[in-house]
Protein backbone atom coordinates (compact mmCIF):
# COMPACT_ATOMS: atom_id res chain seq x y z
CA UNK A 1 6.57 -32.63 -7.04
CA UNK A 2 5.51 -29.55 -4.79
CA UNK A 3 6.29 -31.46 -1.74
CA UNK A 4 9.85 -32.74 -2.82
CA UNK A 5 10.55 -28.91 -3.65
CA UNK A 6 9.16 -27.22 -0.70
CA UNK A 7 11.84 -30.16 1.15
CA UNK A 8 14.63 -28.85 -0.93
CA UNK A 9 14.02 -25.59 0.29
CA UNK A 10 13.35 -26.24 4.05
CA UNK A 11 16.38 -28.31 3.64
CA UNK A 12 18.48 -25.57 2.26
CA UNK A 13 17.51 -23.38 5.00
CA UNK A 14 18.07 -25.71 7.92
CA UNK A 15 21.61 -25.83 6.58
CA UNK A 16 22.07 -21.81 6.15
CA UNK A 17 20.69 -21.38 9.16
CA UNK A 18 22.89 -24.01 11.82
CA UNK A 19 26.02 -22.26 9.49
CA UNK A 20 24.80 -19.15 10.76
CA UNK A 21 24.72 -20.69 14.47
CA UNK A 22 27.63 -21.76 14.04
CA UNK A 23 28.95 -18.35 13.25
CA UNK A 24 27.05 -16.78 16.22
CA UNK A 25 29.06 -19.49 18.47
CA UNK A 26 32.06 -18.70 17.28
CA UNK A 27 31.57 -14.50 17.32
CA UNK A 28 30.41 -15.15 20.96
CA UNK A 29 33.94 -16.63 22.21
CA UNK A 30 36.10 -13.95 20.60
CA UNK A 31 37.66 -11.85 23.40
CA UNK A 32 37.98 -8.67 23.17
CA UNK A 33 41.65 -7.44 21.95
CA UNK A 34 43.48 -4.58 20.42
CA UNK A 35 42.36 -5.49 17.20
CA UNK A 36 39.10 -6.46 18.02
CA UNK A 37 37.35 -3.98 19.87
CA UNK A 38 34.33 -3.93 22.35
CA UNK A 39 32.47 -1.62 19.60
CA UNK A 40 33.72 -4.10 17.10
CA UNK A 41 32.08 -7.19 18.73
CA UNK A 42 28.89 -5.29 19.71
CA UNK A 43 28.12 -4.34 15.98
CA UNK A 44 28.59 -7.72 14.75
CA UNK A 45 26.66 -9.22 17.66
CA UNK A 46 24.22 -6.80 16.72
CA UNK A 47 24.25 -7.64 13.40
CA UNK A 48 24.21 -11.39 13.85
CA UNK A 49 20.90 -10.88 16.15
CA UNK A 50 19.47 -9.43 13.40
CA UNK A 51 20.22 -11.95 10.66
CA UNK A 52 19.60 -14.42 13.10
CA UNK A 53 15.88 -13.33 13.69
CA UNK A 54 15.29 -13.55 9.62
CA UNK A 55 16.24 -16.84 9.10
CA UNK A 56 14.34 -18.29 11.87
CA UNK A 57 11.04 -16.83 10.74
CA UNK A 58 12.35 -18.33 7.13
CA UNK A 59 12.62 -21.15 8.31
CA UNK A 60 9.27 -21.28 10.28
CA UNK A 61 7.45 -20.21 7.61
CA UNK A 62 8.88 -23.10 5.68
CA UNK A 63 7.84 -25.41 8.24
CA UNK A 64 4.32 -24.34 8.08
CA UNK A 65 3.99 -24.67 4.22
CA UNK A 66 5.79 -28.24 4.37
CA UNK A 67 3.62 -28.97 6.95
CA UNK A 68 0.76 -28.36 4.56
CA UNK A 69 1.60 -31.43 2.64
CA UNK A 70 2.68 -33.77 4.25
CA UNK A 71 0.87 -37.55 5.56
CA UNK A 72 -0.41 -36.88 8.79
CA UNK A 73 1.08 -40.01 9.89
CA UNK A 74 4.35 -37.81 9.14
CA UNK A 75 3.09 -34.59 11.37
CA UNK A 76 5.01 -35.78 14.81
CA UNK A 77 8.47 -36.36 13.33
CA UNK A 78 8.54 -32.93 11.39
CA UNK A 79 6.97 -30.70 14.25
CA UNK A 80 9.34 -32.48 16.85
CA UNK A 81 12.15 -31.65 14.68
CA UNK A 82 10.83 -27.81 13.31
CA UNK A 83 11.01 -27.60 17.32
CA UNK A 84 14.29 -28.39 17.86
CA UNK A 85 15.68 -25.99 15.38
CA UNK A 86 13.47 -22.99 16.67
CA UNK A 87 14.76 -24.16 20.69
CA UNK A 88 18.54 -24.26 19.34
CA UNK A 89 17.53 -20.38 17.82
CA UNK A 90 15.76 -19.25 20.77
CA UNK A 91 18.84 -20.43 23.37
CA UNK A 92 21.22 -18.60 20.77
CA UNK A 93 19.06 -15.46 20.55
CA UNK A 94 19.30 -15.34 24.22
CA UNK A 95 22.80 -15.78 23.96
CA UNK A 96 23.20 -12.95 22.45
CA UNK A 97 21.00 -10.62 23.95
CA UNK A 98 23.00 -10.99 27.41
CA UNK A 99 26.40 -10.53 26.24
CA UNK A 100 25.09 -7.47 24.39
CA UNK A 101 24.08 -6.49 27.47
CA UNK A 102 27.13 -7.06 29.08
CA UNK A 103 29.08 -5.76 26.63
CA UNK A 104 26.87 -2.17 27.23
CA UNK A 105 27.79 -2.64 30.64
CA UNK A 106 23.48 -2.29 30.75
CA UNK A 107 22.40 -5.88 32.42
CA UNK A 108 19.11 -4.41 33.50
CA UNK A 109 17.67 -3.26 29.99
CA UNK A 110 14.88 -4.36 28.51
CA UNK A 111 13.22 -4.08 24.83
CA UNK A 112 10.04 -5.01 23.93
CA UNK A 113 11.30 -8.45 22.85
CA UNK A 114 12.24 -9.18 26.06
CA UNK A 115 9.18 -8.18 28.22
CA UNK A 116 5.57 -8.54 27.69
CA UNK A 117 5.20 -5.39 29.74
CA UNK A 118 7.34 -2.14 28.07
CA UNK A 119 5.66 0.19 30.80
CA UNK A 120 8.76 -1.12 33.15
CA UNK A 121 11.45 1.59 33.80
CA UNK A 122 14.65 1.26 31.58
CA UNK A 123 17.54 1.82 33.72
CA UNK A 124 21.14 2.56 32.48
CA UNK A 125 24.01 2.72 34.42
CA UNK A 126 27.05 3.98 33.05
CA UNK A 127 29.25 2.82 35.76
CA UNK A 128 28.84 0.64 39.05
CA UNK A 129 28.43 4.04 41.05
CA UNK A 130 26.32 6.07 38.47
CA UNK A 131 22.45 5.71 37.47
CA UNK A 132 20.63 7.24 35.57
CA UNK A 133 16.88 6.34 35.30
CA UNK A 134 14.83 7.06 32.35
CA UNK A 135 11.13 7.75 32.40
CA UNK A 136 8.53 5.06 32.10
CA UNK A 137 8.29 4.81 28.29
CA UNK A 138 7.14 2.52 25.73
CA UNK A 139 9.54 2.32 23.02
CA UNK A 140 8.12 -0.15 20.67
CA UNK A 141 10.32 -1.60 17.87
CA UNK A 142 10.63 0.51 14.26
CA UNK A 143 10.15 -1.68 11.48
CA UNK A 144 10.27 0.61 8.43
CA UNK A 145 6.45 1.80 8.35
CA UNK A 146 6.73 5.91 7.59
CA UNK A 147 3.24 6.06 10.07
CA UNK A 148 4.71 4.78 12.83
CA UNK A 149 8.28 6.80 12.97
CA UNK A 150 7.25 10.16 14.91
CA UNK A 151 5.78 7.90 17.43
CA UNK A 152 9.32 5.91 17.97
CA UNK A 153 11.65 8.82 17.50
CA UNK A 154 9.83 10.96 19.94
CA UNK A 155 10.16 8.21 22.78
CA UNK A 156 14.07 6.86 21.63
CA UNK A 157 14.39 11.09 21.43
CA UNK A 158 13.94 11.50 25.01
CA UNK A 159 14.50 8.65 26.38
CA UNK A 160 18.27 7.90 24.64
CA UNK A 161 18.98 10.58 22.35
CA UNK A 162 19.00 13.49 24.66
CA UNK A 163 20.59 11.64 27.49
CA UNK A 164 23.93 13.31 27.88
CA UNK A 165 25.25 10.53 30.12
CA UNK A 166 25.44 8.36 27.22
CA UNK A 167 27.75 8.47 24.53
CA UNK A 168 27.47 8.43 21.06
CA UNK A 169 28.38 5.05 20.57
CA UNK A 170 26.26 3.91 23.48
CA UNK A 171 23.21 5.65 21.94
CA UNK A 172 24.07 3.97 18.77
CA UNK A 173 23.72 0.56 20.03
CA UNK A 174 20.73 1.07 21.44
CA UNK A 175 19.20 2.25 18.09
CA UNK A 176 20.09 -0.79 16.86
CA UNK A 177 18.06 -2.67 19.40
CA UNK A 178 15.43 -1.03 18.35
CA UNK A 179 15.18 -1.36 15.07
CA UNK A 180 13.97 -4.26 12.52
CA UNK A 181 12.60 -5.07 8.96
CA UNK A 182 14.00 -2.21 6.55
CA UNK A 183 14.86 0.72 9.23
CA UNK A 184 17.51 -1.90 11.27
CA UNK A 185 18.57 -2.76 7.13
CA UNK A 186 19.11 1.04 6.42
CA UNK A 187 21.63 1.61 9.10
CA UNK A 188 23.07 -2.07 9.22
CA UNK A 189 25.68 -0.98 7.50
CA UNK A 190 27.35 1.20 9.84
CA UNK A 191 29.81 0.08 12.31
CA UNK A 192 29.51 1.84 15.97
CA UNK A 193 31.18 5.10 15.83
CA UNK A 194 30.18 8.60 17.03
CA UNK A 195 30.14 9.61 13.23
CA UNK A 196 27.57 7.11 11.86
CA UNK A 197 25.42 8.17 14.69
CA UNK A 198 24.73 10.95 13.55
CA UNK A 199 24.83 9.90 9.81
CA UNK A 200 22.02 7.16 10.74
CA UNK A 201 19.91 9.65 12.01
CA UNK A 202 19.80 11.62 9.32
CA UNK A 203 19.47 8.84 7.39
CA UNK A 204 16.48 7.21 9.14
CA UNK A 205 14.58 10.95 9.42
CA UNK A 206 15.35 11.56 5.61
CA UNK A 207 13.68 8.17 4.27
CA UNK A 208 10.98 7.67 7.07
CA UNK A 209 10.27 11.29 8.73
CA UNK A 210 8.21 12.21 4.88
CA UNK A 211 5.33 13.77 4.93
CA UNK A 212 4.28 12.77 2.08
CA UNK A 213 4.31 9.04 2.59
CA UNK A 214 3.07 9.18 5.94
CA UNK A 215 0.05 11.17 4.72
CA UNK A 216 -0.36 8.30 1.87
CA UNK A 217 -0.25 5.91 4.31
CA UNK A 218 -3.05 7.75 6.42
CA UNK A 219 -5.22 8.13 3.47
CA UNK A 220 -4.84 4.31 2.57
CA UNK A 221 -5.46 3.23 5.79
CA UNK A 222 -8.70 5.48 5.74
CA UNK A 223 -9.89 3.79 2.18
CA UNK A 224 -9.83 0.50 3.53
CA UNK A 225 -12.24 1.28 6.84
CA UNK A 226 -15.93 -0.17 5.86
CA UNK A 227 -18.68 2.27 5.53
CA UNK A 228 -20.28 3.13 8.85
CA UNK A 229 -24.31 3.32 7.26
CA UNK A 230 -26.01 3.27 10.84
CA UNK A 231 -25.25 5.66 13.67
CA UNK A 232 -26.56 2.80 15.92
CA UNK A 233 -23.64 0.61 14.52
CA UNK A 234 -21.19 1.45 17.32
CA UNK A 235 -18.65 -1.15 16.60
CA UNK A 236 -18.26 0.52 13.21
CA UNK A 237 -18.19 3.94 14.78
CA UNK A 238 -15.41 2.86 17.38
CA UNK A 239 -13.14 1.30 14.30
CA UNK A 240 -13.24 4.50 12.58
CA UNK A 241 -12.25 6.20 15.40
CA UNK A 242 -9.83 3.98 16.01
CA UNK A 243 -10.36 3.31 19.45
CA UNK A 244 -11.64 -0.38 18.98
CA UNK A 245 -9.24 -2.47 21.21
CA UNK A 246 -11.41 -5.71 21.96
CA UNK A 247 -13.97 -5.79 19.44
CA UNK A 248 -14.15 -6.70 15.76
C-alpha cells in the first residue's frame, strides 16, 4: 500500500515538474518586445530558476524514498529513469542560467552554483568598452538562516550594492541570484524595478538583520556542542571553537 502511494506521488511530480519544463521552454523563446520587456523576462526567468530548483529536489527526494521499496530486481529501470529526469533539469537549469546572463549583458559571472571555487574574481561589464572588476569575494548563497545574513549582506554590500556603475535594476537581479529557501521567497514577489530594490532590502534586513533571533540561534547552536570534560580532548576543544574543518 505504501509503495503504490509513494508511486502516486513520484508520479504526480514527474508530471508537475516536465509542465514546468515545458513552461521554462516556452519563457526561453519569447523575444523581447514592447510589451514584454528585458526586466520582464529576467524576473520570470529568475523566478522560473527558482521554482525549477524546488521541484527537482522534490522530485529527488521522491526517488530516494521509492527507491526504498522497491524489488531490487526493479533498482536499474527506476534509477535509469530518476536520471533522465534530473539530466532533462540540469540541461534546463543551464539554460537558464546563460540567457540570464545574457540578458544582464554579464556572460562572465559566476555564483557559487556555478563554480566549485567562489574565490574567482566576479567581473561586470556594463558595456563592451567598460569594466568594472570587483574584489575577490565569496558571496555564498542566503537561504533564510538569521546567523548567516551579516555575513552575506556585508559581501553583496560591497561587492554589488555600493557599485555605482550598476543600476538599480541590475543590482536587483543579482540579489536574486543570490538568494534561496525563504529569503529568495520573501522578495519573489517583486518584479525588477528600481523601487522594489530598495523595498526588498528593507524587507530582507527587517525579517533577517534581528538581533534577537540571531542571538537565539547562537545560543542554540551553543546547547547542542557536547561537553568538552578533558583538556587533553582536543578534537572537542577545536569543535567548540569552531575551528574543526577535517575532523569529527
Amino acid at each position: 500500500m505504501e509503495l503504490e502511494r509513494l508511486k502516486e506521488k513520484r508520479k504526480g511530480l514527474r508530471i508537475s515538474f516536465t509542465k514546468h519544463l515545458t513552461k521554462i521552454e516556452t519563457t526561453l523563446g519569447k523575444e523581447i518586445t514592447a510589451g514584454y520587456t528585458k526586466e520582464a523576462k529576467l524576473d520570470e526567468l529568475l523566478s522560473l530558476k527558482s521554482r525549477l530548483t524546488e521541484k527537482l529536489n522534490e522530485l529527488i527526494k521522491a526517488d530516494e524514498n521509492l527507491q526504498l521499496k522497491i524489488e531490487i530486481s526493479e533498482m536499474a529501470a527506476e534509477i535509469a529513469s530518476s536520471e533522465e529526469y534530473k539530466d532533462k533539469g540540469n540541461d534546463l537549469k543551464s539554460k537558464l542560467q546563460r540567457q540570464i546572463e545574457t540578458l544582464c549583458d554579464r556572460p562572465q559571472i559566476r555564483t557559487n552554483s556555478q563554480s566549485a571555487d567562489n574565490t574567482d574574481n566576479i567581473i561586470l561589464s556594463r558595456n563592451e568598452t567598460k569594466n568594472v572588476k570587483l574584489p575577490k569575494l565569496n558571496i555564498q548563497t542566503f537561504h533564510g538562516d538569521c546567523s548567516h545574513f551579516l555575513d552575506f549582506w556585508n559581501s553583496f554590500e560591497v561587492a554589488i550594492h555600493k557599485n555605482d556603475s550598476l543600476t538599480k535594476i541590475e543590482k536587483f537581479t543579482y540579489l536574486k541570484t543570490y538568494l534561496g529557501g525563504t529569503a529568495l521567497n520573501t522578495v519573489s514577489g517583486f518584479s525588477l524595478t528600481d523601487q522594489n530594490y530598495d523595498a526588498s532590502i528593507k524587507l530582507l534586513k527587517e525579517r533577517f538583520d534581528r538581533t534577537d533571533i540571531i542571538i537565539s540561534s547562537h545560543m542554540h547552536k551553543l546547547l547542542l556542542i557536547d561537553s568538552v570534560k578533558s583538556c587533553f580532548n582536543v578534537t572537542g576543544l577545536r569543535k567548540m571553537q569552531g575551528c574543526d574543518r577535517n575532523t569529527n
